[in-house]
PDB file of N, CA and C in Angstrom:
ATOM      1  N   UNK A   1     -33.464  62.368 -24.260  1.00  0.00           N
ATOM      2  CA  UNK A   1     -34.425  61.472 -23.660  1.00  0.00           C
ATOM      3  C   UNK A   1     -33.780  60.098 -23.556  1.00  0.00           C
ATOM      4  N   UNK A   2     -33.897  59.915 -22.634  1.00  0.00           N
ATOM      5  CA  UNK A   2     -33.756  57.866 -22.094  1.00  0.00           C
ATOM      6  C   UNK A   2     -34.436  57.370 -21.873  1.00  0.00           C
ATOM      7  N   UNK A   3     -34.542  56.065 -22.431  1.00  0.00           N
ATOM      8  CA  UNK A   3     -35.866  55.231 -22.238  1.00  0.00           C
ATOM      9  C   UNK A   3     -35.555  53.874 -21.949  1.00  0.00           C
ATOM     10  N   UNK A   4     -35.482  53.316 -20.703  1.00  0.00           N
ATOM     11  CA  UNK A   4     -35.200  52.100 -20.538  1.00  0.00           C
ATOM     12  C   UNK A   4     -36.381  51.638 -19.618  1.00  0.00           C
ATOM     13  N   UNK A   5     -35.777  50.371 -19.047  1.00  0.00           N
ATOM     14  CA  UNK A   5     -36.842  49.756 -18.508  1.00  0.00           C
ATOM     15  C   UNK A   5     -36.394  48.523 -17.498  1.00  0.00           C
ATOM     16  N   UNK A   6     -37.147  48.486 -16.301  1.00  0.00           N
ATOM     17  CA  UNK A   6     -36.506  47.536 -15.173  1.00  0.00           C
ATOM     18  C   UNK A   6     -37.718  48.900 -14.069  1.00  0.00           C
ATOM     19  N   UNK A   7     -36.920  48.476 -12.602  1.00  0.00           N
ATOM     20  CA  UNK A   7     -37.541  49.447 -11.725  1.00  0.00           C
ATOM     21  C   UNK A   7     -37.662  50.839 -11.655  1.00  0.00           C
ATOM     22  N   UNK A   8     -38.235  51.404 -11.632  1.00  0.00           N
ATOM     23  CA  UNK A   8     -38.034  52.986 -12.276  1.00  0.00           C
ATOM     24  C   UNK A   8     -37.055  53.764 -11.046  1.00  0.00           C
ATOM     25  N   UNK A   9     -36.890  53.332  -9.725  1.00  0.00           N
ATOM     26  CA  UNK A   9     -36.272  54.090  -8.801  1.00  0.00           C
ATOM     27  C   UNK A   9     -34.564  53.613  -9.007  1.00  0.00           C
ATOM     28  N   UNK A  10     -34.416  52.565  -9.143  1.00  0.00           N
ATOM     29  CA  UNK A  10     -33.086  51.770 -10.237  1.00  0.00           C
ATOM     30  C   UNK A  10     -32.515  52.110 -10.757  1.00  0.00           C
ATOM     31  N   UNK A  11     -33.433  52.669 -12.344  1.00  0.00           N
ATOM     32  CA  UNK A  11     -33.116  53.182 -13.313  1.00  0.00           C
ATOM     33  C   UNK A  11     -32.965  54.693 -13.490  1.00  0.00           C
ATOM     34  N   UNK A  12     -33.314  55.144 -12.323  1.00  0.00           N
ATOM     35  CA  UNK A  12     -33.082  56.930 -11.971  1.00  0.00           C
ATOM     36  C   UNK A  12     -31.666  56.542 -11.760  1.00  0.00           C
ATOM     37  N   UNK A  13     -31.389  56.110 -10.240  1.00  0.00           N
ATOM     38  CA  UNK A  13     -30.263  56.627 -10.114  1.00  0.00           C
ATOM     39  C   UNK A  13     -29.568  56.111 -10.290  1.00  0.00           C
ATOM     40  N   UNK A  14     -29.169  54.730 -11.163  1.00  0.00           N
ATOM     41  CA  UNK A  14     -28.216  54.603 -11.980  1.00  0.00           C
ATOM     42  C   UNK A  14     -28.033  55.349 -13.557  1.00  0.00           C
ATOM     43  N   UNK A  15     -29.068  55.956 -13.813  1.00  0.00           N
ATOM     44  CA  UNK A  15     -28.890  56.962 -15.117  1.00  0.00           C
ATOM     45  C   UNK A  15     -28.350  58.069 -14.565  1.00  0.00           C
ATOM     46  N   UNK A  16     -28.508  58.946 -13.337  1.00  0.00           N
ATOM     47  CA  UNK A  16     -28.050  60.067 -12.422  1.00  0.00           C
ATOM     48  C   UNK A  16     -26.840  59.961 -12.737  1.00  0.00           C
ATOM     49  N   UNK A  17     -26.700  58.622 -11.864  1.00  0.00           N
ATOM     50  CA  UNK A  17     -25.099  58.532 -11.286  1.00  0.00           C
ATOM     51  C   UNK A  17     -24.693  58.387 -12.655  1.00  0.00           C
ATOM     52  N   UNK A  18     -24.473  57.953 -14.405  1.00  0.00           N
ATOM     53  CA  UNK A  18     -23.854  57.444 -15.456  1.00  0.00           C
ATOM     54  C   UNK A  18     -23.548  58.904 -16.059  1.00  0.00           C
ATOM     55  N   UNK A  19     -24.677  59.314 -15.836  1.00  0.00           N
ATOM     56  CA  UNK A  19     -24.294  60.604 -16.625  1.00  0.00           C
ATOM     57  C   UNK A  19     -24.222  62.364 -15.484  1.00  0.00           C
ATOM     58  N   UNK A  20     -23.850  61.746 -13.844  1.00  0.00           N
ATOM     59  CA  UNK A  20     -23.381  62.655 -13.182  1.00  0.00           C
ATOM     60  C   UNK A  20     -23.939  63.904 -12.908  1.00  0.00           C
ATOM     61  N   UNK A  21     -25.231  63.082 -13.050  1.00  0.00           N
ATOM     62  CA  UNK A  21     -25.991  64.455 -12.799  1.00  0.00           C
ATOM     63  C   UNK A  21     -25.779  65.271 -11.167  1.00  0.00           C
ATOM     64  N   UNK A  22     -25.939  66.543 -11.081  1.00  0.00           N
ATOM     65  CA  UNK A  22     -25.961  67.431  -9.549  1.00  0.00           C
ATOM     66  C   UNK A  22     -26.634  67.529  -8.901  1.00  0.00           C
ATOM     67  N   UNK A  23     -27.624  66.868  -9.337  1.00  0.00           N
ATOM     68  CA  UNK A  23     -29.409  66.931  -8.388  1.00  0.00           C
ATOM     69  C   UNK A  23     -30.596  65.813  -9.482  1.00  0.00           C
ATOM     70  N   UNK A  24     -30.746  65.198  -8.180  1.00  0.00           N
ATOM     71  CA  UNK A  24     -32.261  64.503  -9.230  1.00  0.00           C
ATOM     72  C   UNK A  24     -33.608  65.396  -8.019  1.00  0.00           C
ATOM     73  N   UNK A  25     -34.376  65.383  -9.169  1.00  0.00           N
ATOM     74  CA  UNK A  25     -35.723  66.050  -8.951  1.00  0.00           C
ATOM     75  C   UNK A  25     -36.985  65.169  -8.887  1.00  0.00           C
ATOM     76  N   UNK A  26     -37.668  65.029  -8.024  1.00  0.00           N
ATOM     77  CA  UNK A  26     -38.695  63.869  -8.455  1.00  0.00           C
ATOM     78  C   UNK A  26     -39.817  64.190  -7.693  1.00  0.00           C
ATOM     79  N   UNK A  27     -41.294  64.242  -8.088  1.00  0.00           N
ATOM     80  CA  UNK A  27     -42.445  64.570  -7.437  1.00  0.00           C
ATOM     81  C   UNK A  27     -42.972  63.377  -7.634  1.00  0.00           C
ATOM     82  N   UNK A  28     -44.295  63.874  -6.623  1.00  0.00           N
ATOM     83  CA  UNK A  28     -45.366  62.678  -6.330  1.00  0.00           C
ATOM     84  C   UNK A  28     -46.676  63.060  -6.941  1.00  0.00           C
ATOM     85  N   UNK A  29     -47.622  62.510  -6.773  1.00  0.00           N
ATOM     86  CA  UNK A  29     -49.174  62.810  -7.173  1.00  0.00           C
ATOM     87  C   UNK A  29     -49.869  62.729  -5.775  1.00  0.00           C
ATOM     88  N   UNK A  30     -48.820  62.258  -5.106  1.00  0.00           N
ATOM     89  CA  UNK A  30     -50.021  61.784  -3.807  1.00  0.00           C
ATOM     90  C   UNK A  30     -49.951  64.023  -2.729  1.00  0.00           C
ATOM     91  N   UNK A  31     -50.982  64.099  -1.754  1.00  0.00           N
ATOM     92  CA  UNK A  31     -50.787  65.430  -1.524  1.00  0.00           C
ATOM     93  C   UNK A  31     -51.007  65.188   0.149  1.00  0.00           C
ATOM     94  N   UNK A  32     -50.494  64.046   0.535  1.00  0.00           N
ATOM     95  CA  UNK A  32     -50.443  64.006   2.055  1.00  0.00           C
ATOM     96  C   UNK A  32     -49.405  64.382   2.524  1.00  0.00           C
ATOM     97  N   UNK A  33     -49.023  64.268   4.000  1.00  0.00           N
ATOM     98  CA  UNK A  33     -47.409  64.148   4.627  1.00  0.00           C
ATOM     99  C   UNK A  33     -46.624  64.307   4.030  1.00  0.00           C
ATOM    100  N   UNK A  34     -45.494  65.106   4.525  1.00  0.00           N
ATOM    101  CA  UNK A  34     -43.894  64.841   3.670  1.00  0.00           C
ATOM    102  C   UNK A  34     -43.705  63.290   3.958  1.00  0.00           C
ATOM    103  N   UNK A  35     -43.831  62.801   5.281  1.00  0.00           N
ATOM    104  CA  UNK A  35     -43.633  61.753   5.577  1.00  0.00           C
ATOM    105  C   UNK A  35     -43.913  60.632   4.631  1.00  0.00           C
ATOM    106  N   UNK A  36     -45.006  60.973   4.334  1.00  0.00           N
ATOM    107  CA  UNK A  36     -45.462  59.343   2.855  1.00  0.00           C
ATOM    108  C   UNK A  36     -44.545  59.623   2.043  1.00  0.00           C
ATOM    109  N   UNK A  37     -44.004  60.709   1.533  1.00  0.00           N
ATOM    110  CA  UNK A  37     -42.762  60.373   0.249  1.00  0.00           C
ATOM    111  C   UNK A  37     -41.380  59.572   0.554  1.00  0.00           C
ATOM    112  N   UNK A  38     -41.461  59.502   2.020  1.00  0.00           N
ATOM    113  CA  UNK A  38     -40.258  58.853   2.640  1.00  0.00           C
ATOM    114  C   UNK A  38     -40.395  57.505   2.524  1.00  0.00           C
ATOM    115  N   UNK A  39     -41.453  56.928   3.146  1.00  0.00           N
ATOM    116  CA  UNK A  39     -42.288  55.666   3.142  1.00  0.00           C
ATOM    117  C   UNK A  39     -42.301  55.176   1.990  1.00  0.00           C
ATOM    118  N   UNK A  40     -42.650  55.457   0.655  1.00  0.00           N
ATOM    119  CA  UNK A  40     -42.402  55.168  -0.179  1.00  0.00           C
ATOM    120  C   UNK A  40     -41.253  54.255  -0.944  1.00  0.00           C
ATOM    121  N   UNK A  41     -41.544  53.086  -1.165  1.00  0.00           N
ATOM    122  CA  UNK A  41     -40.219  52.792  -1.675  1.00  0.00           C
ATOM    123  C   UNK A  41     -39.339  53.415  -2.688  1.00  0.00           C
ATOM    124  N   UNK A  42     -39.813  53.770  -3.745  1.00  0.00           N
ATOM    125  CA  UNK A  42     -39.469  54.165  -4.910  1.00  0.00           C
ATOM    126  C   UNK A  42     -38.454  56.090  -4.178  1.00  0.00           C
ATOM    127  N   UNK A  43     -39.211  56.654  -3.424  1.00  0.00           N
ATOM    128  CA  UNK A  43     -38.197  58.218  -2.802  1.00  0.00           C
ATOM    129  C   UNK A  43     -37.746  57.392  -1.966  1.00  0.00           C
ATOM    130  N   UNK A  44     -37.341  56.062  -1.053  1.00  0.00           N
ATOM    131  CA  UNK A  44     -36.292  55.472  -0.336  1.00  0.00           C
ATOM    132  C   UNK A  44     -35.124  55.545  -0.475  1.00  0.00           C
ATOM    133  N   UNK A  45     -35.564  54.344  -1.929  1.00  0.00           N
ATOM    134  CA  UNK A  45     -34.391  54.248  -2.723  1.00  0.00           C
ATOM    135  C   UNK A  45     -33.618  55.104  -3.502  1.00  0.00           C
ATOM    136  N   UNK A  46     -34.204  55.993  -3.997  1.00  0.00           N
ATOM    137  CA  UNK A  46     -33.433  57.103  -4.119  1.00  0.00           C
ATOM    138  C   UNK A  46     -32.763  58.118  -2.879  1.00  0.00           C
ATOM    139  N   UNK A  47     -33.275  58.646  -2.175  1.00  0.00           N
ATOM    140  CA  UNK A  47     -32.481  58.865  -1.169  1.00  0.00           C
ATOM    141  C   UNK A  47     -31.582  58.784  -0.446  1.00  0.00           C
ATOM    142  N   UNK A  48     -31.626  56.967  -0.714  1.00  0.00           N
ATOM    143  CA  UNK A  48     -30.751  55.999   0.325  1.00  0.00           C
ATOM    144  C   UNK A  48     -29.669  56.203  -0.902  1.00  0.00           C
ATOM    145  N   UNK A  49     -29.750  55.644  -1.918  1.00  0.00           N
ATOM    146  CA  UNK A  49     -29.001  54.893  -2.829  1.00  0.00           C
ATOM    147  C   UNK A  49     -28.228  55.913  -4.039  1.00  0.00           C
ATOM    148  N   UNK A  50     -29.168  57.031  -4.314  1.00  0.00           N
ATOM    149  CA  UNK A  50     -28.722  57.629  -5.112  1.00  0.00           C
ATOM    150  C   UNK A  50     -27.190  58.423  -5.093  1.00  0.00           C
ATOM    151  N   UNK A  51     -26.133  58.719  -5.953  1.00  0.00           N
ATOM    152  CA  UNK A  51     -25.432  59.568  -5.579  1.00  0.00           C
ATOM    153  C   UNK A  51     -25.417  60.957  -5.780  1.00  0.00           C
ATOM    154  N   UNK A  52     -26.565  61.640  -5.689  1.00  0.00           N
ATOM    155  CA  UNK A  52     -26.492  62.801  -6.065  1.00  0.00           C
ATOM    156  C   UNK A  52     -27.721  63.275  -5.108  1.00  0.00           C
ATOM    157  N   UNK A  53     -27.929  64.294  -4.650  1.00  0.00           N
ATOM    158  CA  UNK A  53     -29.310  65.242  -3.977  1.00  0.00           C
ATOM    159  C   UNK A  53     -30.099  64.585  -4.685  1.00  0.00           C
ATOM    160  N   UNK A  54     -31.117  64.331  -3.420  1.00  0.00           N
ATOM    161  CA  UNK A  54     -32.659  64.241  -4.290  1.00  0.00           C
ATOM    162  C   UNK A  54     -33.378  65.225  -3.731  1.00  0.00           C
ATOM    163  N   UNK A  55     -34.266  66.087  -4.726  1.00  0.00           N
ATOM    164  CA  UNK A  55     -35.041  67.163  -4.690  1.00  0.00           C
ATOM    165  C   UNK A  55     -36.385  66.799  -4.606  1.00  0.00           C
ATOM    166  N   UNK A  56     -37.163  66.427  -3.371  1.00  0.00           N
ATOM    167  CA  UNK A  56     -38.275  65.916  -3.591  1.00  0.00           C
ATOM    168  C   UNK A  56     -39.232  67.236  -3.737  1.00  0.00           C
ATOM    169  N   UNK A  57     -40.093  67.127  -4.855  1.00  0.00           N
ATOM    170  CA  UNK A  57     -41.879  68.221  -4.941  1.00  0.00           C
ATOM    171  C   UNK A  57     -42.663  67.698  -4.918  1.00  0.00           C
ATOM    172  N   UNK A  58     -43.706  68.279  -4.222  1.00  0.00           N
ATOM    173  CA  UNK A  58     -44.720  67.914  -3.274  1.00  0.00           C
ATOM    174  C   UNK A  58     -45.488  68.247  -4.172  1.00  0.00           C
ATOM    175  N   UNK A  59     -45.302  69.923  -4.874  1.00  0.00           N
ATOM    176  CA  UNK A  59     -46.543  70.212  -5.595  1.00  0.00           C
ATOM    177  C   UNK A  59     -46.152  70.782  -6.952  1.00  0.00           C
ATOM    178  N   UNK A  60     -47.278  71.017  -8.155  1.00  0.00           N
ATOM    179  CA  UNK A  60     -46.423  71.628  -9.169  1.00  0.00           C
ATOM    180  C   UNK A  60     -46.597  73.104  -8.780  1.00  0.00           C
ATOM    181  N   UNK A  61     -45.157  73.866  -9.210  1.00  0.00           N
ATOM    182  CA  UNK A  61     -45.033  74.702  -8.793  1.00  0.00           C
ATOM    183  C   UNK A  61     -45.761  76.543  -9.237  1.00  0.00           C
ATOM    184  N   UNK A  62     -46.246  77.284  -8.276  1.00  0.00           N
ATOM    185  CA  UNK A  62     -47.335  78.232  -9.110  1.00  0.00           C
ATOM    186  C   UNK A  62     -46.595  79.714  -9.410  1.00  0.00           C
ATOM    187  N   UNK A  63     -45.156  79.681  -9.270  1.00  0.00           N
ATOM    188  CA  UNK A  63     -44.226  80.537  -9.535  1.00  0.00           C
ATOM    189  C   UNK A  63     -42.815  79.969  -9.169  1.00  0.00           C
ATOM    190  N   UNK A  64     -42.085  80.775  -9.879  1.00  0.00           N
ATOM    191  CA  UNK A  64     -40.624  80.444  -9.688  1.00  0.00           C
ATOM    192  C   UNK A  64     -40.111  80.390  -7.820  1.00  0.00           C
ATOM    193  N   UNK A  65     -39.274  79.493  -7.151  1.00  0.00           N
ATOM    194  CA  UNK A  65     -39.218  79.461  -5.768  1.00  0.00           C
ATOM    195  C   UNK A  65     -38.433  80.702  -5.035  1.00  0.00           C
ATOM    196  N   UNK A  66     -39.064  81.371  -4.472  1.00  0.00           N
ATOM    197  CA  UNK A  66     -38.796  82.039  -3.441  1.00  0.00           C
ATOM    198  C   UNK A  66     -37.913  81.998  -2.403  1.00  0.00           C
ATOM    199  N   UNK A  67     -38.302  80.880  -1.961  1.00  0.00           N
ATOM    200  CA  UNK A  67     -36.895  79.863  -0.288  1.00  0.00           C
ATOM    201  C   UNK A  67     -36.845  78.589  -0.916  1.00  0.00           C
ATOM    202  N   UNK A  68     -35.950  78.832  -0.261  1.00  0.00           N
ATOM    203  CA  UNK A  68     -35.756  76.950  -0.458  1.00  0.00           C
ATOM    204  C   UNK A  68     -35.075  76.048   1.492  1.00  0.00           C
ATOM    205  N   UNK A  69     -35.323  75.481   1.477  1.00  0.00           N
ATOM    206  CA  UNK A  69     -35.104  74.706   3.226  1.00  0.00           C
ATOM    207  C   UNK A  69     -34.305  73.829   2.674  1.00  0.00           C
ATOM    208  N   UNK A  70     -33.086  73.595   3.293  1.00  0.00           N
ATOM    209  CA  UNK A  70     -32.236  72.505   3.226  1.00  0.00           C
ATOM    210  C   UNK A  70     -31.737  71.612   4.850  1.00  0.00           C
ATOM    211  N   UNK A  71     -32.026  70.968   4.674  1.00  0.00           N
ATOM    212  CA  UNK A  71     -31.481  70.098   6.032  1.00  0.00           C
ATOM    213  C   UNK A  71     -30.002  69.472   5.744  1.00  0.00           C
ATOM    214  N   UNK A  72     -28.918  69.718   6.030  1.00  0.00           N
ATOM    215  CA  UNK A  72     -27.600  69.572   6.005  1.00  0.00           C
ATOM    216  C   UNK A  72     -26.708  68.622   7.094  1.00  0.00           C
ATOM    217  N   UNK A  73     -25.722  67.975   6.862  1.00  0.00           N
ATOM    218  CA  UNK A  73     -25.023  67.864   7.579  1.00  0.00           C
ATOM    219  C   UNK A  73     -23.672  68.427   7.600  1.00  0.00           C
ATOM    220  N   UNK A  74     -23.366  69.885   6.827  1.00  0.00           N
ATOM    221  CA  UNK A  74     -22.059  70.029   6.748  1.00  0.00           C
ATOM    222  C   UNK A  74     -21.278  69.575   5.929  1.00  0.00           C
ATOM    223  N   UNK A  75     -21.685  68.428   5.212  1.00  0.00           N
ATOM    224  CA  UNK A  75     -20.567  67.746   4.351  1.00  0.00           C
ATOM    225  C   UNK A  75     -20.259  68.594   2.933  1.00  0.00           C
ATOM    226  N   UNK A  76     -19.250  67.933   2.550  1.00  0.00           N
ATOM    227  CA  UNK A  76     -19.378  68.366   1.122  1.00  0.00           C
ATOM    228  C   UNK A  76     -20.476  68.443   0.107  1.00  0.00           C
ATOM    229  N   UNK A  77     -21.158  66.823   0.321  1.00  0.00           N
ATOM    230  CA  UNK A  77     -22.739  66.526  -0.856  1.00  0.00           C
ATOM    231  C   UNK A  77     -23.290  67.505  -0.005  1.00  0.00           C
ATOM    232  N   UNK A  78     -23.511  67.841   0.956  1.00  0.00           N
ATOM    233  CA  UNK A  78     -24.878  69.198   1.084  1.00  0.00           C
ATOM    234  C   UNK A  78     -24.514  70.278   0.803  1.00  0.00           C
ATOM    235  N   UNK A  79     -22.880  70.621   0.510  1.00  0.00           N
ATOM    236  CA  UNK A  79     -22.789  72.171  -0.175  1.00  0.00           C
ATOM    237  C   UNK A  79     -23.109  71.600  -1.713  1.00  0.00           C
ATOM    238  N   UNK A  80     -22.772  71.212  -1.931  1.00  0.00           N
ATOM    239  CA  UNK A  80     -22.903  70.599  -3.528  1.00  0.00           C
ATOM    240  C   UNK A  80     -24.808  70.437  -3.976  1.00  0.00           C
ATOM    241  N   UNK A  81     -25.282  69.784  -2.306  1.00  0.00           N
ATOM    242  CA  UNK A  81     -27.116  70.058  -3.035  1.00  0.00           C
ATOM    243  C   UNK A  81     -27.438  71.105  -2.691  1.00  0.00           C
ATOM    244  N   UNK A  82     -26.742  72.284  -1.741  1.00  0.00           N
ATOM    245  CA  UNK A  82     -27.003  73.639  -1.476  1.00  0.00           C
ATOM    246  C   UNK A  82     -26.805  74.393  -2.990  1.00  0.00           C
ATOM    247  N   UNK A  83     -25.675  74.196  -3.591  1.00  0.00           N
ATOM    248  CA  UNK A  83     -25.410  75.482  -4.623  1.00  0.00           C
ATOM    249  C   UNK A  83     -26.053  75.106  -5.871  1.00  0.00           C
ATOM    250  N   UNK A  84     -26.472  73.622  -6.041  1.00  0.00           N
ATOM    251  CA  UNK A  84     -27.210  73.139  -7.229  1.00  0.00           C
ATOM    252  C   UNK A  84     -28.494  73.947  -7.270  1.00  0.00           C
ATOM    253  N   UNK A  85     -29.326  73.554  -6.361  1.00  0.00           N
ATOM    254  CA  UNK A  85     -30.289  74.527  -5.970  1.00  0.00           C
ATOM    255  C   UNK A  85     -30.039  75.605  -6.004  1.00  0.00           C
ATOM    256  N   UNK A  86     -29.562  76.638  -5.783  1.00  0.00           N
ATOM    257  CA  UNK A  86     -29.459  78.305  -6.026  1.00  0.00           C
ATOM    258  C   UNK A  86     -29.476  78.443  -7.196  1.00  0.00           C
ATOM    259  N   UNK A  87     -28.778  77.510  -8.073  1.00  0.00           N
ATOM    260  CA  UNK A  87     -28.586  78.468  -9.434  1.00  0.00           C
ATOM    261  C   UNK A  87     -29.694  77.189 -10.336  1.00  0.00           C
TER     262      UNK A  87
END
């Protein structure tokens, strides 16, 4: 457990990036649009800024995942948030 304190979207992914994590994971409470998690500052900045996949959930989950959708560009970081996800 880590417990610090400053902006919480900040302090994700500079804790991500320190200790190299392969994927950050982060849900919402809100149950509108994918679009509002974008809008959001706090999933922005991670997105924008983070160095690692961000795994956004929408909902908590009511079994283990089935599919998963990835939007890619080919690069290396999307095989890297492709195979994090599988296993």
């Amino acid at each position: 457990m880590i417990v610090e304190s400053g902006s919480p979207p900040d302090i994700i992914a500079k804790t991500a990036s320190r200790l190299d994590n392969d994927l950050i994971v982060v849900g919402t409470a809100r149950h509108n649009n994918i679009s509002d998690f974008f809008l959001d500052s706090a999933f922005d900045h991670l997105v924008r800024y983070a160095h690692a996949p961000v795994l956004v959930v929408k909902e908590r989950p009511r079994s283990n995942y089935q599919n998963i959708m990835l939007a890619t560009d080919f690069s290396g970081f999307s095989r890297r948030a492709l195979t994090t996800a599988m296993f």
